[in-house]
N, C-alpha and C. Protein backbone atom coordinates (compact mmCIF):
# COMPACT_ATOMS: atom_id res chain seq x y z
N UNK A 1 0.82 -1.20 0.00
CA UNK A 1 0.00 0.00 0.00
C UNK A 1 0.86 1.26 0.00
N UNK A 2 1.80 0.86 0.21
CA UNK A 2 2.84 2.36 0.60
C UNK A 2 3.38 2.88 -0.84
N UNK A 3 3.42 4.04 -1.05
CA UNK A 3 3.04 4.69 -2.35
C UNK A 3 2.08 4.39 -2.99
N UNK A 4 0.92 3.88 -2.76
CA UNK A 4 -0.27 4.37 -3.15
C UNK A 4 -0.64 5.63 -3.62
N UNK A 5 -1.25 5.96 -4.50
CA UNK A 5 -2.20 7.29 -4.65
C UNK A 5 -3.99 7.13 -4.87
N UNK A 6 -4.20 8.36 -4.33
CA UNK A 6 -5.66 8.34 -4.96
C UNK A 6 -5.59 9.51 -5.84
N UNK A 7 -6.56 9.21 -7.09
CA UNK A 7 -6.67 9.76 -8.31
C UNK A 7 -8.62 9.94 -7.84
N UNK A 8 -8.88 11.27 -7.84
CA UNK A 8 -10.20 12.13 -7.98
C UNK A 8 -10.53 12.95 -9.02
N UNK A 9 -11.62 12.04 -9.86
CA UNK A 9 -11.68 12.61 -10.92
C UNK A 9 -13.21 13.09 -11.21
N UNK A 10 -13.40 14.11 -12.13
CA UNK A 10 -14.50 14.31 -12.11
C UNK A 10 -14.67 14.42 -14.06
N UNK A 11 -15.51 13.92 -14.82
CA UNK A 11 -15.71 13.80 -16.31
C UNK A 11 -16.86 14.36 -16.53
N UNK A 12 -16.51 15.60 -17.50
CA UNK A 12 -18.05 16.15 -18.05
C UNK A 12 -17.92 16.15 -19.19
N UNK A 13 -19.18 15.59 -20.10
CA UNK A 13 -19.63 15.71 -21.55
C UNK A 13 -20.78 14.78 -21.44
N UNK A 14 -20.42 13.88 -22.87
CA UNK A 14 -21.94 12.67 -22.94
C UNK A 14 -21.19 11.68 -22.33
N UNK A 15 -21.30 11.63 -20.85
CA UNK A 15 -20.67 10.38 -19.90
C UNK A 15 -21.56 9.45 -19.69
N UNK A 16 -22.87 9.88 -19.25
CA UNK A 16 -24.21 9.26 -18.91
C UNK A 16 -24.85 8.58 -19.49
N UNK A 17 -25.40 7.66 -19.83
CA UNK A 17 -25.71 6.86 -20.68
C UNK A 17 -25.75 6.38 -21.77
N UNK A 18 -24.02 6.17 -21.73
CA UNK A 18 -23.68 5.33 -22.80
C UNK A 18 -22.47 4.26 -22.35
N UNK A 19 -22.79 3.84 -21.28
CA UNK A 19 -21.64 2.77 -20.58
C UNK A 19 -20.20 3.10 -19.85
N UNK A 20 -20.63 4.44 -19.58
CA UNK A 20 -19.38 5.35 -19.02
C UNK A 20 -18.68 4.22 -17.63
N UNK A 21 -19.62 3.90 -16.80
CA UNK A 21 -19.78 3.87 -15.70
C UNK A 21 -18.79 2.34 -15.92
N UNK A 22 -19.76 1.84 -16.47
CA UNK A 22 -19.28 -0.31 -16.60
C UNK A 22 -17.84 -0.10 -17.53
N UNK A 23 -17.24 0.39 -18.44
CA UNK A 23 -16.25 0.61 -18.96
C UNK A 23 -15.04 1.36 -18.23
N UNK A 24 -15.51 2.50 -16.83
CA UNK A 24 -14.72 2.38 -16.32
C UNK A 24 -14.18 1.90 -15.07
N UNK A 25 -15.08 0.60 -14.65
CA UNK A 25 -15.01 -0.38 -13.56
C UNK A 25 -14.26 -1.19 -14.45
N UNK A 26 -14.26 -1.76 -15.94
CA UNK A 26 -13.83 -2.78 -16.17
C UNK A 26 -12.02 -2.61 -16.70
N UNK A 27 -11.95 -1.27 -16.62
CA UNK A 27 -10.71 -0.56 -16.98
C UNK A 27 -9.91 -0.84 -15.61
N UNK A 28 -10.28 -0.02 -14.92
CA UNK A 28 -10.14 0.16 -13.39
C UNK A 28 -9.57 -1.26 -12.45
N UNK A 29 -10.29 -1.93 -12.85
CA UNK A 29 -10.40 -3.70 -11.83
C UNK A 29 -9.07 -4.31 -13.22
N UNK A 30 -9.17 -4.18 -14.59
CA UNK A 30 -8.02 -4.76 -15.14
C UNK A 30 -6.92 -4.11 -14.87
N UNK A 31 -6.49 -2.93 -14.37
CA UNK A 31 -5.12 -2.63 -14.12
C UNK A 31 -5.23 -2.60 -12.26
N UNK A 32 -6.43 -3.34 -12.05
CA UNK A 32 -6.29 -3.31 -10.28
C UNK A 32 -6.14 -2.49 -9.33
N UNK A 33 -7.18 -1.48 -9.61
CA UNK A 33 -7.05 -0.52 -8.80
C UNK A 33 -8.65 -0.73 -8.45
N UNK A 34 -8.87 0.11 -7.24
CA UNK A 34 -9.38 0.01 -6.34
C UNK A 34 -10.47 1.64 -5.88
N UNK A 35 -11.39 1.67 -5.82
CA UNK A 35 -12.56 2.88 -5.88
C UNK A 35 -13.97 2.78 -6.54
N UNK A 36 -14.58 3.43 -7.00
CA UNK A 36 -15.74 3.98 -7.27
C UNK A 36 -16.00 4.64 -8.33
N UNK A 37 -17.02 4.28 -9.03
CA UNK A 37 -17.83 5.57 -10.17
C UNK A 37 -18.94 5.42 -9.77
N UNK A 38 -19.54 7.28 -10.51
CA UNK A 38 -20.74 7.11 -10.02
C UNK A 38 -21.06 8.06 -11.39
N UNK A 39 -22.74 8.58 -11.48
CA UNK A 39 -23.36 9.61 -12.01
C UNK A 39 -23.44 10.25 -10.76
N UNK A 40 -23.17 11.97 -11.53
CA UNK A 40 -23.60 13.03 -10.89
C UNK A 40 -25.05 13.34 -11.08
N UNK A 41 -25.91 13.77 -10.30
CA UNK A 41 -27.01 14.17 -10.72
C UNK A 41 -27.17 15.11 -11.95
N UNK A 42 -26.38 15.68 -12.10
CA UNK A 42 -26.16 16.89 -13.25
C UNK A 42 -26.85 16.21 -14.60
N UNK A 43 -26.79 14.87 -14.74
CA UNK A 43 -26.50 14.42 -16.24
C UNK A 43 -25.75 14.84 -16.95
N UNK A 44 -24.40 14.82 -16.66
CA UNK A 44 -22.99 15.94 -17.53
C UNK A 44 -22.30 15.20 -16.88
N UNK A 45 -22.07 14.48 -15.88
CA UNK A 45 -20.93 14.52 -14.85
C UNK A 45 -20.63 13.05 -14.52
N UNK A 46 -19.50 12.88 -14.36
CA UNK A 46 -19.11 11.29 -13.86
C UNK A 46 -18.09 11.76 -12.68
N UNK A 47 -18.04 10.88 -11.64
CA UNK A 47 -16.81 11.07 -10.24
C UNK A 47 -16.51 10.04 -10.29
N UNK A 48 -15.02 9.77 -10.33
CA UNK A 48 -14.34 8.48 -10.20
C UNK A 48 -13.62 8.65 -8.90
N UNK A 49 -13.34 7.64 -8.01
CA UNK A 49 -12.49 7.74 -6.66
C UNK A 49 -11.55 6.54 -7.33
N UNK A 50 -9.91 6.53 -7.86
CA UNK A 50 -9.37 5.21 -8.11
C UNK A 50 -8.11 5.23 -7.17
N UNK A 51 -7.75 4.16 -6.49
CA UNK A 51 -6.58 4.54 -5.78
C UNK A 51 -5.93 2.75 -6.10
N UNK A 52 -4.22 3.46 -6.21
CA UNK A 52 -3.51 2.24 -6.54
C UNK A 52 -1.85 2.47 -6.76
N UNK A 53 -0.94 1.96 -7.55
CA UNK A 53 0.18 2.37 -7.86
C UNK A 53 0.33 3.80 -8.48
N UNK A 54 0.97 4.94 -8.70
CA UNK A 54 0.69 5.65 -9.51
C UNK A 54 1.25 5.83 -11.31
N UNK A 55 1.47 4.64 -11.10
CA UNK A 55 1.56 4.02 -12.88
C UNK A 55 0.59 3.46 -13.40
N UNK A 56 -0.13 2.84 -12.74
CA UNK A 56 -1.51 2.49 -13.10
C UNK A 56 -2.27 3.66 -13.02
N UNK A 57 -2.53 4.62 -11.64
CA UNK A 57 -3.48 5.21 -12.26
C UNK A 57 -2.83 6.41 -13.71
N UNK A 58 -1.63 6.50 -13.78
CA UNK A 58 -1.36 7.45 -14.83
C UNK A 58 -2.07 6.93 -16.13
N UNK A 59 -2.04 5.43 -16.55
CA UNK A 59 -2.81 4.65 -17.41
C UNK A 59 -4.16 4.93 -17.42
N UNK A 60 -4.94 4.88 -16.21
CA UNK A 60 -6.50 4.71 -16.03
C UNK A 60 -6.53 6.53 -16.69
N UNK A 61 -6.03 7.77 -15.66
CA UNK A 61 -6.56 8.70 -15.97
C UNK A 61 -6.57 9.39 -17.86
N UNK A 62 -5.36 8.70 -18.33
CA UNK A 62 -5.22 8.64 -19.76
C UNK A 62 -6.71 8.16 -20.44
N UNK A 63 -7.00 7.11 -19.92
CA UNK A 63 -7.88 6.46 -20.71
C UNK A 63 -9.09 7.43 -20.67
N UNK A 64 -9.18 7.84 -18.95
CA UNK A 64 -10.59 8.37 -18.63
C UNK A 64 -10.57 9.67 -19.87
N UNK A 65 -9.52 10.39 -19.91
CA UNK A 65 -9.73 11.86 -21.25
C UNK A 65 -10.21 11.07 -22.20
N UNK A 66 -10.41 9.78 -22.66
CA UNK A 66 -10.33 9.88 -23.67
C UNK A 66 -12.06 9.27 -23.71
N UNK A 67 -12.28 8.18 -22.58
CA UNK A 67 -13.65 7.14 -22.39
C UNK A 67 -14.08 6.13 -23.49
N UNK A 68 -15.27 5.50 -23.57
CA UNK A 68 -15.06 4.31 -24.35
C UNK A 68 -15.85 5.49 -25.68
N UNK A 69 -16.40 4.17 -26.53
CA UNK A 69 -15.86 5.13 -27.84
C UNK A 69 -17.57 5.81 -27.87
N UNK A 70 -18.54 5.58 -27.15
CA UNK A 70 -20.02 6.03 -27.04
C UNK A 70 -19.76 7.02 -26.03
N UNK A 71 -18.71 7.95 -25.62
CA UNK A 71 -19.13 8.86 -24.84
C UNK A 71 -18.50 10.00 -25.67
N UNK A 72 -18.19 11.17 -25.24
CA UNK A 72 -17.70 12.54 -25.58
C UNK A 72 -17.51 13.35 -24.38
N UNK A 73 -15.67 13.24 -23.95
CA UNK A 73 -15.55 13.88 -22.66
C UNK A 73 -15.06 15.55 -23.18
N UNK A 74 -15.65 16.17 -22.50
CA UNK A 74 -15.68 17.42 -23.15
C UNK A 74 -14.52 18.16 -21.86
N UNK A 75 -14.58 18.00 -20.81
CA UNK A 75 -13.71 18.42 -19.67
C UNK A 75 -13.37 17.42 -18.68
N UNK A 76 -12.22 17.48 -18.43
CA UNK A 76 -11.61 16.39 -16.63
C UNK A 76 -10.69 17.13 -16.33
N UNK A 77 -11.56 17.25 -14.69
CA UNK A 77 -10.45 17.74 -13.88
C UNK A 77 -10.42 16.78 -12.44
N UNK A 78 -8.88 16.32 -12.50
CA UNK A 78 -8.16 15.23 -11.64
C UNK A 78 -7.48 15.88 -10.64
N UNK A 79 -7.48 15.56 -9.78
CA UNK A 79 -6.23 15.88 -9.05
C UNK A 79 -5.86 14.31 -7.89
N UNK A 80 -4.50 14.57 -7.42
CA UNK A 80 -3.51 13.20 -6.80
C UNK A 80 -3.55 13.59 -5.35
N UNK A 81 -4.09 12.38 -4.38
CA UNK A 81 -3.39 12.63 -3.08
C UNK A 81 -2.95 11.50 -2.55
N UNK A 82 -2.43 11.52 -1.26
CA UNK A 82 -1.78 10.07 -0.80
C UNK A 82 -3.51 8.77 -1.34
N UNK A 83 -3.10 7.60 -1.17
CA UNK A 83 -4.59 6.86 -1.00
C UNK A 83 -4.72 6.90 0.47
N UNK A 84 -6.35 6.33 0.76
CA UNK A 84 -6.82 5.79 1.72
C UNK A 84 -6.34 4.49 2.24
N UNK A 85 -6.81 3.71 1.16
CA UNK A 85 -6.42 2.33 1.62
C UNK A 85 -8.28 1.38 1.97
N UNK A 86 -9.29 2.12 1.69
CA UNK A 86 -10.47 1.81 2.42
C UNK A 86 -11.12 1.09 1.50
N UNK A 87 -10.77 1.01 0.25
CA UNK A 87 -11.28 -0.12 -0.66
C UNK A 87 -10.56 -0.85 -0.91
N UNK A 88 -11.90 -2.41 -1.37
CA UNK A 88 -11.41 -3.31 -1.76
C UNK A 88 -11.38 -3.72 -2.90
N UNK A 89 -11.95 -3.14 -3.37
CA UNK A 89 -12.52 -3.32 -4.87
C UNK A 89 -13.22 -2.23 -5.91
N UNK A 90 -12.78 -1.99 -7.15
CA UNK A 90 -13.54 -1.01 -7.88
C UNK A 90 -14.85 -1.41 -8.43
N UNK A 91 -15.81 -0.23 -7.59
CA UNK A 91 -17.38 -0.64 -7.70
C UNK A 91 -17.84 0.82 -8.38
N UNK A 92 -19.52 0.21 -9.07
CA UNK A 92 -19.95 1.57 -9.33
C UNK A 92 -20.93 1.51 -8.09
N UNK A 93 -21.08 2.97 -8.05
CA UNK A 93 -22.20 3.50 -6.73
C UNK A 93 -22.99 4.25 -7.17
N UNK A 94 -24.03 4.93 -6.20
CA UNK A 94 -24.66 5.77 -6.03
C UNK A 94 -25.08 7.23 -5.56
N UNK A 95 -24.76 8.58 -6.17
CA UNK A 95 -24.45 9.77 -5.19
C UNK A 95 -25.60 9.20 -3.82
């Protein structure tokens, strides 16, 4: 766990229903990292919580600018802090 980071991200464009969410759990859990997506109520907005090596997440947050090929990320803004350590697994949730 030691050098861990957590990566907080937030994705706005067409994130919302078009598999934003399951594409980036299945991203997320293949390079083994560990957090959360959700919808924002906004309908614009996705929050990712990913915490893990920070080579992996440099990979994940790459991917997230870019999302699977049914979305259109129009803005992300990330920022890095130590991790938690409080997950076990990358899940999607619920605000």
């Amino acid at each position: 766990m030691s050098g861990h980071q957590r990566l907080d991200a937030r994705i706005v464009g067409r994130v919302q229903g078009v598999g934003f969410r399951w594409w980036a759990r299945t991203r997320a859990s293949d390079l083994g990292l560990t957090g959360w997506v959700m919808n924002d109520d906004d309908e614009r907005t996705v929050r990712i919580v990913a915490e893990g090596p920070p080579d992996r997440l440099d990979v994940f947050e790459s991917m997230l600018r870019d999302g699977p090929p049914s979305a259109r990320v129009e803005d992300m803004e990330a920022r890095r802090e130590p991790a938690s350590g409080s997950y076990t697994r990358f899940e999607i949730t619920r605000p």
